[in-house]
Protein backbone atom coordinates (compact mmCIF):
# COMPACT_ATOMS: atom_id res chain seq x y z
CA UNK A 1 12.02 -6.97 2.94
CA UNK A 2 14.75 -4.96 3.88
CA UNK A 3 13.81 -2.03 6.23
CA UNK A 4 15.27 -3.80 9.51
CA UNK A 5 18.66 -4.15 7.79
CA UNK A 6 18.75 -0.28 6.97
CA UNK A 7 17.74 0.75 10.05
CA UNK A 8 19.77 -1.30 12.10
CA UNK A 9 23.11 -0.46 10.50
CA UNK A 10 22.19 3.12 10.53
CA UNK A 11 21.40 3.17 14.08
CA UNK A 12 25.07 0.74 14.54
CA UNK A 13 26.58 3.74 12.05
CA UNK A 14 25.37 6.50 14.53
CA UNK A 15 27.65 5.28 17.09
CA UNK A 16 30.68 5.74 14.82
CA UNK A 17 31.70 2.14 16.16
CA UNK A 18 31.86 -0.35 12.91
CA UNK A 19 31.15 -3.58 15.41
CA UNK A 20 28.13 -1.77 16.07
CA UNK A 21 26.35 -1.52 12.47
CA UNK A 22 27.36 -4.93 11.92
CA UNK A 23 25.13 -5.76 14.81
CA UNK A 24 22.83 -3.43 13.47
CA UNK A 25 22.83 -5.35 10.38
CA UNK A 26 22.30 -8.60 11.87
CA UNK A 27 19.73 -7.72 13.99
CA UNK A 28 17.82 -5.99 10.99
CA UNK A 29 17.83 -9.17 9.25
CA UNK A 30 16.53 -10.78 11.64
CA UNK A 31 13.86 -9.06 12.11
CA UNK A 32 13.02 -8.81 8.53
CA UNK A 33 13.29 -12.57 8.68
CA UNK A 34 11.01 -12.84 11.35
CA UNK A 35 8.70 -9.73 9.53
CA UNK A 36 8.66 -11.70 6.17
CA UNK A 37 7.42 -14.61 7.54
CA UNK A 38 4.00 -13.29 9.00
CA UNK A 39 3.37 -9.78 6.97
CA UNK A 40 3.41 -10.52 2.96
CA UNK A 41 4.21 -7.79 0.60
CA UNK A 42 1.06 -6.95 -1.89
CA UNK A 43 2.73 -8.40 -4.83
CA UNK A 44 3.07 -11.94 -2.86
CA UNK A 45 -0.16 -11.62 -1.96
CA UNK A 46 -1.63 -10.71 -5.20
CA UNK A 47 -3.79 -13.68 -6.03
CA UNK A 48 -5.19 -13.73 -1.84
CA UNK A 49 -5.99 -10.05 -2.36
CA UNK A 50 -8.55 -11.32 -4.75
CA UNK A 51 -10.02 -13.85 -2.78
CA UNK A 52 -11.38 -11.33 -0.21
CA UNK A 53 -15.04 -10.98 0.35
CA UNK A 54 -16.98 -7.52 0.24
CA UNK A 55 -17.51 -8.41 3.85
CA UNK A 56 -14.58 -7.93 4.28
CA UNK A 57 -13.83 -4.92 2.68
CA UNK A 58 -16.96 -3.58 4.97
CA UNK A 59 -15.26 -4.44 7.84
CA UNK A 60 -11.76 -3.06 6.80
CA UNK A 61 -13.22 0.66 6.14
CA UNK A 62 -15.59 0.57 8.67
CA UNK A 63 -13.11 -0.29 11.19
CA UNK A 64 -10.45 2.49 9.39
CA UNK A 65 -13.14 5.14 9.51
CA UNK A 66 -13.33 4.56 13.34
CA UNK A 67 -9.95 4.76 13.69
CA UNK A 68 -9.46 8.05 11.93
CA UNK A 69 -12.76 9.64 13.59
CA UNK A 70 -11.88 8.27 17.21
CA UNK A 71 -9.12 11.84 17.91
CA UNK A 72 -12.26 13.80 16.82
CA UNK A 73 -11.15 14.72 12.98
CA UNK A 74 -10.18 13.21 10.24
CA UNK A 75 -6.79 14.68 8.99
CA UNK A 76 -6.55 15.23 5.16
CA UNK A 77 -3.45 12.71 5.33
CA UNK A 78 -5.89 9.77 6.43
CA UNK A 79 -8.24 10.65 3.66
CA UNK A 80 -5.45 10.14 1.06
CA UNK A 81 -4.18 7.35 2.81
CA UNK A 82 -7.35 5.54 2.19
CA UNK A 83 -7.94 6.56 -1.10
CA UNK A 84 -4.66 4.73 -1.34
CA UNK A 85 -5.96 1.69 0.28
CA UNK A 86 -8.78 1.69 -2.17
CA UNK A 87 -6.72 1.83 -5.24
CA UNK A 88 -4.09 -1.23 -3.69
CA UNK A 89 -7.09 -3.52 -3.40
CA UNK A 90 -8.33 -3.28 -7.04
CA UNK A 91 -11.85 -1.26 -6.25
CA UNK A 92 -13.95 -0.32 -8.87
CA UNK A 93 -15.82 2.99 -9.29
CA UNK A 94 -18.90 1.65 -7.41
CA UNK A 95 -16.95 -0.58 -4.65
CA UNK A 96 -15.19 2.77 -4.28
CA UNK A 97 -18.25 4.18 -3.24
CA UNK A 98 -19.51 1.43 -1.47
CA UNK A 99 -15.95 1.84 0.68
CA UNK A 100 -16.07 5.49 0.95
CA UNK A 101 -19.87 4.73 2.73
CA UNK A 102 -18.38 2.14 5.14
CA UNK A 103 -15.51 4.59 5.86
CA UNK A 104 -17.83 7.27 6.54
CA UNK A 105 -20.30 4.83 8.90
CA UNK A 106 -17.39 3.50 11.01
CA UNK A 107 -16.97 7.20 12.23
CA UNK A 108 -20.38 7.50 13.56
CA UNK A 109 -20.58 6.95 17.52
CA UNK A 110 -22.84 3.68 17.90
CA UNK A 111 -19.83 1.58 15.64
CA UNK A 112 -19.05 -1.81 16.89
CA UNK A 113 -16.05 -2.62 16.06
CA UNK A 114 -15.31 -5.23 18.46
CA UNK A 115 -17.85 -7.23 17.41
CA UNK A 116 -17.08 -6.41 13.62
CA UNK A 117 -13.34 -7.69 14.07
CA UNK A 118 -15.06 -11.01 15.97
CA UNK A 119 -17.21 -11.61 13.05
CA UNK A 120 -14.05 -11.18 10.41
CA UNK A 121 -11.81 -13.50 12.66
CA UNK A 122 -14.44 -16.25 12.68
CA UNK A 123 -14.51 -15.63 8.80
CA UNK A 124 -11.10 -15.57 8.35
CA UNK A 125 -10.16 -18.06 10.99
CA UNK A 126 -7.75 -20.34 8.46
CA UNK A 127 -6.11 -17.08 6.65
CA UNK A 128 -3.84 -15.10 9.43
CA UNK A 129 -2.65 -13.60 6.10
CA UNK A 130 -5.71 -11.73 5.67
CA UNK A 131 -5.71 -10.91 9.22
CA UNK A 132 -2.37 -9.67 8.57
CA UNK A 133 -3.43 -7.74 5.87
CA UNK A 134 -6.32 -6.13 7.90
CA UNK A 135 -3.89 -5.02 10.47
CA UNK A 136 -1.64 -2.98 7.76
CA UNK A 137 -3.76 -1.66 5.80
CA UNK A 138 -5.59 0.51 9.42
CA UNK A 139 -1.98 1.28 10.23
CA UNK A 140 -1.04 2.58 6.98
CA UNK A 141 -4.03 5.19 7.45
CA UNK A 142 -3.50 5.44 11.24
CA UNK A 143 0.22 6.60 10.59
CA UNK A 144 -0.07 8.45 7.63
CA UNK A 145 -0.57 11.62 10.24
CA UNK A 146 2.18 13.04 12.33
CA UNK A 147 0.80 11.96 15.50
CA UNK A 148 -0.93 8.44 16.22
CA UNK A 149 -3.75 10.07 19.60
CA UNK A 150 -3.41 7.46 22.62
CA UNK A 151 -7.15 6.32 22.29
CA UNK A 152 -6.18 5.67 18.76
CA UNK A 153 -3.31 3.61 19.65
CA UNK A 154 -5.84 1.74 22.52
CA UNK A 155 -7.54 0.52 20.11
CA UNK A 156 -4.90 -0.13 17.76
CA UNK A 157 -4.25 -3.05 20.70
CA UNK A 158 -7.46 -3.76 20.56
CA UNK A 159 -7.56 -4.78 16.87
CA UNK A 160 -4.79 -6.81 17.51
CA UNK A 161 -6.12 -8.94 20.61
CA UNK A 162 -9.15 -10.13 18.42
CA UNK A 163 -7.63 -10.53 15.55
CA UNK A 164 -4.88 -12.38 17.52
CA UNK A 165 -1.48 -10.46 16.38
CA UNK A 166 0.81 -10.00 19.01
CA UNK A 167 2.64 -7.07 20.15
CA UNK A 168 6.12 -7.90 18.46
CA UNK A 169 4.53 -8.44 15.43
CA UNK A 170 2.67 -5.27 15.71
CA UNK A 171 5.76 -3.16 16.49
CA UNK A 172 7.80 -4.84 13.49
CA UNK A 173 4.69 -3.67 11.16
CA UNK A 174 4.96 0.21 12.55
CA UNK A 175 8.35 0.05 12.61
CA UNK A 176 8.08 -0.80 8.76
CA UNK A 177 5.45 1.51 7.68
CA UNK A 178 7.21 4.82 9.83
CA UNK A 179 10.99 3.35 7.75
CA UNK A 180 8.87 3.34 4.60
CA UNK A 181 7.18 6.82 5.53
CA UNK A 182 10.71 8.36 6.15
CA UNK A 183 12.29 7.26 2.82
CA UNK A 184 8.92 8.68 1.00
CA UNK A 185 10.50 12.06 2.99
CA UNK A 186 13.95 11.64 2.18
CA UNK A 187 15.70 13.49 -1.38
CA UNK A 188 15.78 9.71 -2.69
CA UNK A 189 11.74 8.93 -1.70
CA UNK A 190 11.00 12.64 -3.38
CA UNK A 191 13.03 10.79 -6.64
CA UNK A 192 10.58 7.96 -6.62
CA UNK A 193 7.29 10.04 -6.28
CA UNK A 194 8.72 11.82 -9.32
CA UNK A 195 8.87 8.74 -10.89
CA UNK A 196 5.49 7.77 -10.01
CA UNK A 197 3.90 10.99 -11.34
CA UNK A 198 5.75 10.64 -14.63
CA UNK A 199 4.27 6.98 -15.09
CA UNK A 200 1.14 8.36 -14.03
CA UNK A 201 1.65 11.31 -17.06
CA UNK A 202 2.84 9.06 -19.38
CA UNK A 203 -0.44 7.07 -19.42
CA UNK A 204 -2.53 9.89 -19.55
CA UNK A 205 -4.06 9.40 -16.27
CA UNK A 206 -4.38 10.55 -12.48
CA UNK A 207 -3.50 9.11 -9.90
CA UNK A 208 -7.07 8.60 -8.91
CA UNK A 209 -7.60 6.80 -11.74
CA UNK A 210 -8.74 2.64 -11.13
CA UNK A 211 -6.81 -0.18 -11.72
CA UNK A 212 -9.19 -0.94 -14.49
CA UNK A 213 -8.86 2.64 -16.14
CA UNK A 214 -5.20 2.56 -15.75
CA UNK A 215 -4.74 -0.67 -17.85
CA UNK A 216 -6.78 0.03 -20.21
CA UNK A 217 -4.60 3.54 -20.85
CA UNK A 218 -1.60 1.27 -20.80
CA UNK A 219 -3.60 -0.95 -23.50
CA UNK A 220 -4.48 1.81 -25.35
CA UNK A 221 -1.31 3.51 -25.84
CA UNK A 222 0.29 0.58 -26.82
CA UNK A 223 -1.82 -0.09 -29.74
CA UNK A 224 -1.15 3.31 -31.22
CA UNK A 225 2.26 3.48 -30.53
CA UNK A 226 3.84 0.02 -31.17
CA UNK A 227 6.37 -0.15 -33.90
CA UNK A 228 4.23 -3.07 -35.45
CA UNK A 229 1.33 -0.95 -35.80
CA UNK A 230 2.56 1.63 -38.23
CA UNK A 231 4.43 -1.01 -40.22
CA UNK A 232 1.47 -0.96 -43.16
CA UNK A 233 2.72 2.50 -43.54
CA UNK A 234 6.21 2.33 -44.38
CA UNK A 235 7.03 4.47 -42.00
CA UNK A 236 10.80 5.93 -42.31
CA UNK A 237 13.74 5.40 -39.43
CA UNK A 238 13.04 8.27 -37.35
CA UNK A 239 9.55 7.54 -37.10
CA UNK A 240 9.88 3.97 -36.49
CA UNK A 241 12.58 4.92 -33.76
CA UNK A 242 10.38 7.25 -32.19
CA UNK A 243 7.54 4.76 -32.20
CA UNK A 244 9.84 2.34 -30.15
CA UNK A 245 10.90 4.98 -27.85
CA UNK A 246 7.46 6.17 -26.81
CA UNK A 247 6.48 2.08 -26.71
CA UNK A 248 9.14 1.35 -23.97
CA UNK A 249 8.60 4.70 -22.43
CA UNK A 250 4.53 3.08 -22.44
CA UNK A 251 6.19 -0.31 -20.68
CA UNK A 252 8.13 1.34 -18.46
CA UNK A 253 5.22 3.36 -17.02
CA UNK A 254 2.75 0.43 -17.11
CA UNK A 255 5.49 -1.90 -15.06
CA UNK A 256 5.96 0.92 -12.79
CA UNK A 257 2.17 1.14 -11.75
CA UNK A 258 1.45 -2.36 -11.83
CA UNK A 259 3.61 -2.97 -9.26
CA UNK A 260 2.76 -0.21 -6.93
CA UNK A 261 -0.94 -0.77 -7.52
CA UNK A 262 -0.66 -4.77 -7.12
CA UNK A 263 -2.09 -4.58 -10.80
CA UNK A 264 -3.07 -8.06 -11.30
């Protein structure tokens, strides 16, 4: 976690005073300090994302759906944002479905989502991780538009109340996902998408592909292009060199994915 850090000395550097980004600095550790210690990153996570219940899934894209819906559309941003979501937790084809349904009934008008988030917190009483988790995954779709609408934001707090997450902890989690949205913007974020779609390419898939569908591209490539497997044919140095290019140019990909998917 390193967003407060980069932030902060930016904001110090904007003062052209060099005492000041070292406060910056300091400050932004601390409050990736303080960030790290309530808000996990998917890939420490990983083995708790698993543990998660359909019920709650229900109640995570019922309660996004409502979100999106509650300024009267929902922007084509949100959509892909929870497409995203989907893909991060592992879904399947049909719990795909099943989430795009749940999404679609938390927009209708008679949704209760108070007493949905009362049922998950009585579920999930013992895991303020996966209460956590809740909370960033609806933000990560709430902010993926320009502008969050103030009855959004309402119930934003609202969320948070039952779910018990308090304000700082809430602002440290926007602040985190608008830092992470700006860099996605920036020349070195457009870089990294590059990167993305070339992993995506070099497996042969889209990026709507599964977590399921894009191992098993990673598992197939592999077996056709790994130096051991055209040994039986003698092959001669280029090909062999080629076949260990295209295998690490496989890895690299796979890696890649894995870790932005939370590929377990």
């Amino acid at each position: 976690m390193y967003w407060g850090k980069v932030i902060g000395t930016l904001a110090g550097l904007a003062t052209m005073k060099p005492l000041f980004a070292l406060l910056g600095l300091f400050l932004g550790h601390q409050f990736d300090r303080g960030f790290e210690a309530r808000f996990r990153n998917f890939r420490e996570q990983g083995h708790r994302v698993g543990s998660l219940s359909s019920g709650y899934h229900r109640a995570l894209f019922r309660s996004m759906g409502h979100l999106a819906k509650i300024d009267g559309r929902v922007s084509e941003d949100e959509i892909r944002a929870a497409r995203s979501v989907m893909h991060r937790l592992g879904l399947g084809p049909a719990e795909v479905r099943d989430a795009i349904g749940w999404f679609n009934e938390g927009k209708q008008a008679g949704f209760r989502l108070v007493a949905t988030l009362r049922d998950l917190r009585s579920k999930y009483a013992r895991r303020a991780d996966a209460r956590a988790l809740f909370l960033r995954l609806l933000l990560e779709v709430s902010l993926a538009k320009n502008r969050m609408h103030q009855s959004e934001r309402a119930e934003v707090w609202t969320i948070c109340r039952e779910l018990e997450i308090g304000r700082v902890e809430l602002a440290q989690l926007e602040a985190m996902i608008r830092a992470q949205r700006g860099f996605r913007r920036s020349p070195a974020g457009d870089a990294d998408t590059e990167r993305v779609r070339a992993a995506y390419r070099t497996l042969g898939v889209d990026a709507s592909a599964t977590n399921d569908e894009v191992k098993t591209a990673y598992r197939r490539l592999m077996s056709r292009n790994h130096p051991d497997k055209i040994e039986g044919s003698n092959p001669n140095a280029d090909v062999k060199a080629e076949a260990e290019r295209r295998t690490r140019e496989v890895r690299g990909a796979w890696e890649l994915l894995k870790t932005r998917r939370s590929i377990r």
